[in-house]
Structures are given as structure tokens and as C-alpha cells.
PDB file of N, CA and C in Angstrom:
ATOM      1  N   UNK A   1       0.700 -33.271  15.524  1.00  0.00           N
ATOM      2  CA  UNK A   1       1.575 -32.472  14.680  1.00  0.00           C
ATOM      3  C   UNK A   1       2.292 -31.451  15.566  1.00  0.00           C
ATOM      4  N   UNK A   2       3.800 -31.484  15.617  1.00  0.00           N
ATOM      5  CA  UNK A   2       4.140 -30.364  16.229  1.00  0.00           C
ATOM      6  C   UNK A   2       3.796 -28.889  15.757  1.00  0.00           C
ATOM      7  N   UNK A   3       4.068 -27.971  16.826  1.00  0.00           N
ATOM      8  CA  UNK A   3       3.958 -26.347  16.914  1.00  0.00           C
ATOM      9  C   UNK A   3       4.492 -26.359  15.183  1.00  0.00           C
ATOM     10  N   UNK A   4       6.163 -26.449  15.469  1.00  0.00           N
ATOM     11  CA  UNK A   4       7.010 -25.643  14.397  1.00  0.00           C
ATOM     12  C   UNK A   4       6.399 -26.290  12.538  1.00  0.00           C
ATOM     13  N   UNK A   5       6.144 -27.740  12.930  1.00  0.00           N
ATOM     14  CA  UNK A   5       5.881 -27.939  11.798  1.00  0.00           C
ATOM     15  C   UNK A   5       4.512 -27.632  11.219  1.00  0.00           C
ATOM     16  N   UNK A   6       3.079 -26.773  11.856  1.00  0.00           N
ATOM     17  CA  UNK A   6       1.903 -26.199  11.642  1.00  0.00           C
ATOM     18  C   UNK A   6       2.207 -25.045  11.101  1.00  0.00           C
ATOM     19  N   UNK A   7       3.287 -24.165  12.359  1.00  0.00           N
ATOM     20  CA  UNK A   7       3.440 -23.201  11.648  1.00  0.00           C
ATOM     21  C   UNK A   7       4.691 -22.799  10.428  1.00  0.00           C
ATOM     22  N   UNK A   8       5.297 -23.737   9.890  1.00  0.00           N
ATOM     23  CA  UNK A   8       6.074 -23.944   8.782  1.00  0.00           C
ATOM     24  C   UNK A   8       4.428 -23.788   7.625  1.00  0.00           C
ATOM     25  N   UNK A   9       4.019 -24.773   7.943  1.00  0.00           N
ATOM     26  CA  UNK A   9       3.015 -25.342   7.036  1.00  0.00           C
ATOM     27  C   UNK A   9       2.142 -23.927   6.808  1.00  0.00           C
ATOM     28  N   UNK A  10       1.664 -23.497   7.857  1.00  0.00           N
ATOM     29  CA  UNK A  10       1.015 -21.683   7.644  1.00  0.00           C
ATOM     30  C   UNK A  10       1.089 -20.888   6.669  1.00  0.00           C
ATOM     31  N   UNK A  11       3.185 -20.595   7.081  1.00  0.00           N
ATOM     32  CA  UNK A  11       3.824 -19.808   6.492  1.00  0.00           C
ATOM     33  C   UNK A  11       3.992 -20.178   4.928  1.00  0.00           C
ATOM     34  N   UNK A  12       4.115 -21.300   4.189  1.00  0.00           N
ATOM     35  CA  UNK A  12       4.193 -21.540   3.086  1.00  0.00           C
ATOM     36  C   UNK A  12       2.605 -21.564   2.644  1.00  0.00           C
ATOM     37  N   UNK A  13       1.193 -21.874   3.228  1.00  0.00           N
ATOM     38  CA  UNK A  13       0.511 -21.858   2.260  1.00  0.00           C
ATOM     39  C   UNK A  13      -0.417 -20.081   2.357  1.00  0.00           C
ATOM     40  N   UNK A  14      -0.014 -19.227   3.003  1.00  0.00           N
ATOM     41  CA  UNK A  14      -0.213 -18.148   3.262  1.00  0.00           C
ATOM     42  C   UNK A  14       0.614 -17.270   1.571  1.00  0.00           C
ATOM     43  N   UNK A  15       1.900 -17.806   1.973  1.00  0.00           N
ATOM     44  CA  UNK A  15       2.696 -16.961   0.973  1.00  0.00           C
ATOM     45  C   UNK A  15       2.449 -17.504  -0.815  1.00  0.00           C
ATOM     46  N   UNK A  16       2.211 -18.650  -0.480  1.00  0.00           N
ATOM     47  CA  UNK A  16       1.512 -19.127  -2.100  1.00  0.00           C
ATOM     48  C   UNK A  16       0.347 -18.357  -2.328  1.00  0.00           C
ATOM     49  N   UNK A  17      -0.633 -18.047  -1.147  1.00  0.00           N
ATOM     50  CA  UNK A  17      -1.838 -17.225  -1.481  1.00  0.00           C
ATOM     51  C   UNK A  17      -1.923 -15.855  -1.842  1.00  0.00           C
ATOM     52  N   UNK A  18      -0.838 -15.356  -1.294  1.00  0.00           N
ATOM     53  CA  UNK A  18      -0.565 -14.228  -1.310  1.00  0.00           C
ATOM     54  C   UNK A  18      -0.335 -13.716  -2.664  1.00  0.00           C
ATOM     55  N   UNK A  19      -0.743 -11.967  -2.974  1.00  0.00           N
ATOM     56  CA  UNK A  19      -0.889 -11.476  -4.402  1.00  0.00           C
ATOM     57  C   UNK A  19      -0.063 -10.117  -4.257  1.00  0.00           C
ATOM     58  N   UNK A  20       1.072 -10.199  -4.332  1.00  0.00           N
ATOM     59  CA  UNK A  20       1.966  -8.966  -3.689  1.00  0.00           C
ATOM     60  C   UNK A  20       2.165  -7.766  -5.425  1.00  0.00           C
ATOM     61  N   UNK A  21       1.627  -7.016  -5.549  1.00  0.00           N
ATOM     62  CA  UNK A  21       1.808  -5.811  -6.388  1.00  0.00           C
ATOM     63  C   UNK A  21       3.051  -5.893  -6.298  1.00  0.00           C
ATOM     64  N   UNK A  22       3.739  -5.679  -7.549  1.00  0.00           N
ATOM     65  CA  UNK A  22       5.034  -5.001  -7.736  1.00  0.00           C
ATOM     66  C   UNK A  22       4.872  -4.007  -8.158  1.00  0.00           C
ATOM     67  N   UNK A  23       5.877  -2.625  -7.646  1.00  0.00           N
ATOM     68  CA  UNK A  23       5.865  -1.512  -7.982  1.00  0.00           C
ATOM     69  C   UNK A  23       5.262  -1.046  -9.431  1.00  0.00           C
ATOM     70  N   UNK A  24       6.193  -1.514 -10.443  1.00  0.00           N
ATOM     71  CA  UNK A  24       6.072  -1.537 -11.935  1.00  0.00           C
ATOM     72  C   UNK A  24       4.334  -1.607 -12.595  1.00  0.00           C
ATOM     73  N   UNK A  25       3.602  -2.296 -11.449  1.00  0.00           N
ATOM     74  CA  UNK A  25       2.566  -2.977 -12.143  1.00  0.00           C
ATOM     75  C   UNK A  25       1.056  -2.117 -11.338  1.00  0.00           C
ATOM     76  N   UNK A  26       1.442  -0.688 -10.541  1.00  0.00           N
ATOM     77  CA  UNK A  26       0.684  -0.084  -9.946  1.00  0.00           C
ATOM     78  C   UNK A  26       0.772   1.275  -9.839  1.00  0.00           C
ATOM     79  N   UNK A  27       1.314   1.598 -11.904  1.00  0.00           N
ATOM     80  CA  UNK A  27       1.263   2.836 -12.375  1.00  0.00           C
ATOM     81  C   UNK A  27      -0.067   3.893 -11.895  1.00  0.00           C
ATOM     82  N   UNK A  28      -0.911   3.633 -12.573  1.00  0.00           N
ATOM     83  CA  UNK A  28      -1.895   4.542 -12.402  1.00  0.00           C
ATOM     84  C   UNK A  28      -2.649   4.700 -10.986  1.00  0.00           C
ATOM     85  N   UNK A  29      -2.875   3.909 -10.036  1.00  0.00           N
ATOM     86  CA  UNK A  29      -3.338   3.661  -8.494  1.00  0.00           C
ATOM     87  C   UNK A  29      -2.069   5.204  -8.260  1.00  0.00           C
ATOM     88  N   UNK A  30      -1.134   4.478  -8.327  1.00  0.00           N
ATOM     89  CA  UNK A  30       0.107   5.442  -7.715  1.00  0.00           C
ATOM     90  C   UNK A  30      -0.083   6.895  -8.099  1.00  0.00           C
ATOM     91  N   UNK A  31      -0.230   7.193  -9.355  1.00  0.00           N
ATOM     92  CA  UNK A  31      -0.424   8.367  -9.816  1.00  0.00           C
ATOM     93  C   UNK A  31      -1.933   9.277  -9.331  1.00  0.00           C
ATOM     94  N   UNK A  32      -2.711   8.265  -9.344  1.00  0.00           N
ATOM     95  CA  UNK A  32      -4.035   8.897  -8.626  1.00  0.00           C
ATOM     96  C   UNK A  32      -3.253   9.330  -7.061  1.00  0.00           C
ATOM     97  N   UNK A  33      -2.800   8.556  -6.298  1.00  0.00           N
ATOM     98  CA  UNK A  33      -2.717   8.942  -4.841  1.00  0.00           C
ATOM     99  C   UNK A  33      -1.758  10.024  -4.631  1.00  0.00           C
ATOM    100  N   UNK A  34      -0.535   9.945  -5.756  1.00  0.00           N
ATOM    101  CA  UNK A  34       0.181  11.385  -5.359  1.00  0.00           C
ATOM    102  C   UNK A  34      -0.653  12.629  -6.206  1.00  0.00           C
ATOM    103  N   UNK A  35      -1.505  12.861  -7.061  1.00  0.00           N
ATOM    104  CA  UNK A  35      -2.179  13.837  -7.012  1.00  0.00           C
ATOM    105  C   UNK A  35      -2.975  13.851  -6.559  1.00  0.00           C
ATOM    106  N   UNK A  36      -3.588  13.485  -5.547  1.00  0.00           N
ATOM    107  CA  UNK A  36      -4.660  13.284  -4.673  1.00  0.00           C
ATOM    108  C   UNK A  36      -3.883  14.473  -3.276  1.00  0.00           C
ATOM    109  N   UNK A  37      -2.587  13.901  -3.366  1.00  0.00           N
ATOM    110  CA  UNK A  37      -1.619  14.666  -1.889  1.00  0.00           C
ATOM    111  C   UNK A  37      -1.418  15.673  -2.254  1.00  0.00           C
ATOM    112  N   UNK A  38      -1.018  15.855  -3.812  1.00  0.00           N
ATOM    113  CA  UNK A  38      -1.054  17.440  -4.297  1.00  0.00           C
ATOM    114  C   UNK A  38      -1.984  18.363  -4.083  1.00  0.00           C
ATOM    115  N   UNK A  39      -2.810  17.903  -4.318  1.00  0.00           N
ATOM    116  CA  UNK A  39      -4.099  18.675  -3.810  1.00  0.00           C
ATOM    117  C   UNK A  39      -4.408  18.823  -3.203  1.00  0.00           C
ATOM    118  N   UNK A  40      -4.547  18.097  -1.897  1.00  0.00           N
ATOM    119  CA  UNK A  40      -4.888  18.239  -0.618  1.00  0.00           C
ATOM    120  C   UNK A  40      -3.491  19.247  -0.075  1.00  0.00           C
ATOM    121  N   UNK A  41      -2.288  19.290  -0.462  1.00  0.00           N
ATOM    122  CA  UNK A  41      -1.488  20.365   0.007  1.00  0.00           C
ATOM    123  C   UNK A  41      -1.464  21.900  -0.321  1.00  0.00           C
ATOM    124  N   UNK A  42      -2.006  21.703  -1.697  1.00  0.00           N
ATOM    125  CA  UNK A  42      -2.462  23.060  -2.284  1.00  0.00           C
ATOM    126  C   UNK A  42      -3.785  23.743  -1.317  1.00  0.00           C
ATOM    127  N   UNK A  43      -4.700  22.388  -1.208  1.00  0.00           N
ATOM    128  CA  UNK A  43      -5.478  23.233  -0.764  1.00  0.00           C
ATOM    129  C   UNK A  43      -5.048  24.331   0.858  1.00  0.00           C
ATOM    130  N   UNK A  44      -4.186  23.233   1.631  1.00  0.00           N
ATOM    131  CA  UNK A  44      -4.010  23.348   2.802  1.00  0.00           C
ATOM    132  C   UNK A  44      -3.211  24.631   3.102  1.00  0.00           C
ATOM    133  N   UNK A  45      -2.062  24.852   1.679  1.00  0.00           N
ATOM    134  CA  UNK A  45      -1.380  25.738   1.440  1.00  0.00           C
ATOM    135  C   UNK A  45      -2.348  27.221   1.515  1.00  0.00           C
ATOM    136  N   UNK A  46      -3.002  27.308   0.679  1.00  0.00           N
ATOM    137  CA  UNK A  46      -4.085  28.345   0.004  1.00  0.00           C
ATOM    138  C   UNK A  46      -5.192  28.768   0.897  1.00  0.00           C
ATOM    139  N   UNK A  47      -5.610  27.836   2.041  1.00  0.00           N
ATOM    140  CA  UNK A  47      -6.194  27.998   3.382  1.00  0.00           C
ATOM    141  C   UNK A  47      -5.226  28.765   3.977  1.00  0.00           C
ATOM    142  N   UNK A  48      -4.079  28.642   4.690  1.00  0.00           N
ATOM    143  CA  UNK A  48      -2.865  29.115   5.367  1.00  0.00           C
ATOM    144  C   UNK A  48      -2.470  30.317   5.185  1.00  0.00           C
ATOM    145  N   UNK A  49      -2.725  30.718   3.692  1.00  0.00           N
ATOM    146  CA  UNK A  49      -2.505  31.971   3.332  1.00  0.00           C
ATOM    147  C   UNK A  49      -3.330  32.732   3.401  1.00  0.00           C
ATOM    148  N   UNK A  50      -4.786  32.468   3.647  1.00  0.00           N
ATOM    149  CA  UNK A  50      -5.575  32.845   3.764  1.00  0.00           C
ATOM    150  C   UNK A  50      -6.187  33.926   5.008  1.00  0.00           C
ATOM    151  N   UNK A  51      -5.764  33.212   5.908  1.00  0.00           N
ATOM    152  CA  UNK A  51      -5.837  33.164   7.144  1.00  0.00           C
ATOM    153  C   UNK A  51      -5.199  34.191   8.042  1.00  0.00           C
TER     154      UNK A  51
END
């Protein structure tokens, strides 16, 4: 079997396997991680001033 045609063959059964999140569908994950950054800036903020 040639090179190009193994890795043709790779690339298509890789991307069938593949489970790619769309934005739309990773409401709440998303919302946990930017208040997760909020907080960690507040805190970092409130240390700083501290200081």
C-alpha cells in the first residue's frame, strides 16, 4: 500500500471518529470556566491591593 494512500485512509477514519463540540452545545462547561477566571482575578486583584 502506498505512503499517500495509508495516510489518506488515517485521515478519513480519524475524522469519522472524531467528536468535535460545537460552540452552541458547551453552554454551561463555558460558563463554569469564565467564572472560574473571574475569580481567580478578583482574587489576584484583592491580593495586589493588599500588599
Amino acid at each position: 500500500m502506498p505512503a499517500q494512500s495509508r495516510f489518506v485512509k488515517s485521515i478519513v477514519s480519524t475524522s469519522k471518529s472524531q467528536d468535535v463540540k460545537m460552540p452552541w452545545t458547551r453552554g454551561a462547561t463555558r460558563k463554569a470556566m469564565i467564572a472560574r477566571r473571574q475569580k481567580a482575578t478578583i482574587k489576584a486583584v484583592s491580593v495586589a491591593k493588599s500588599a
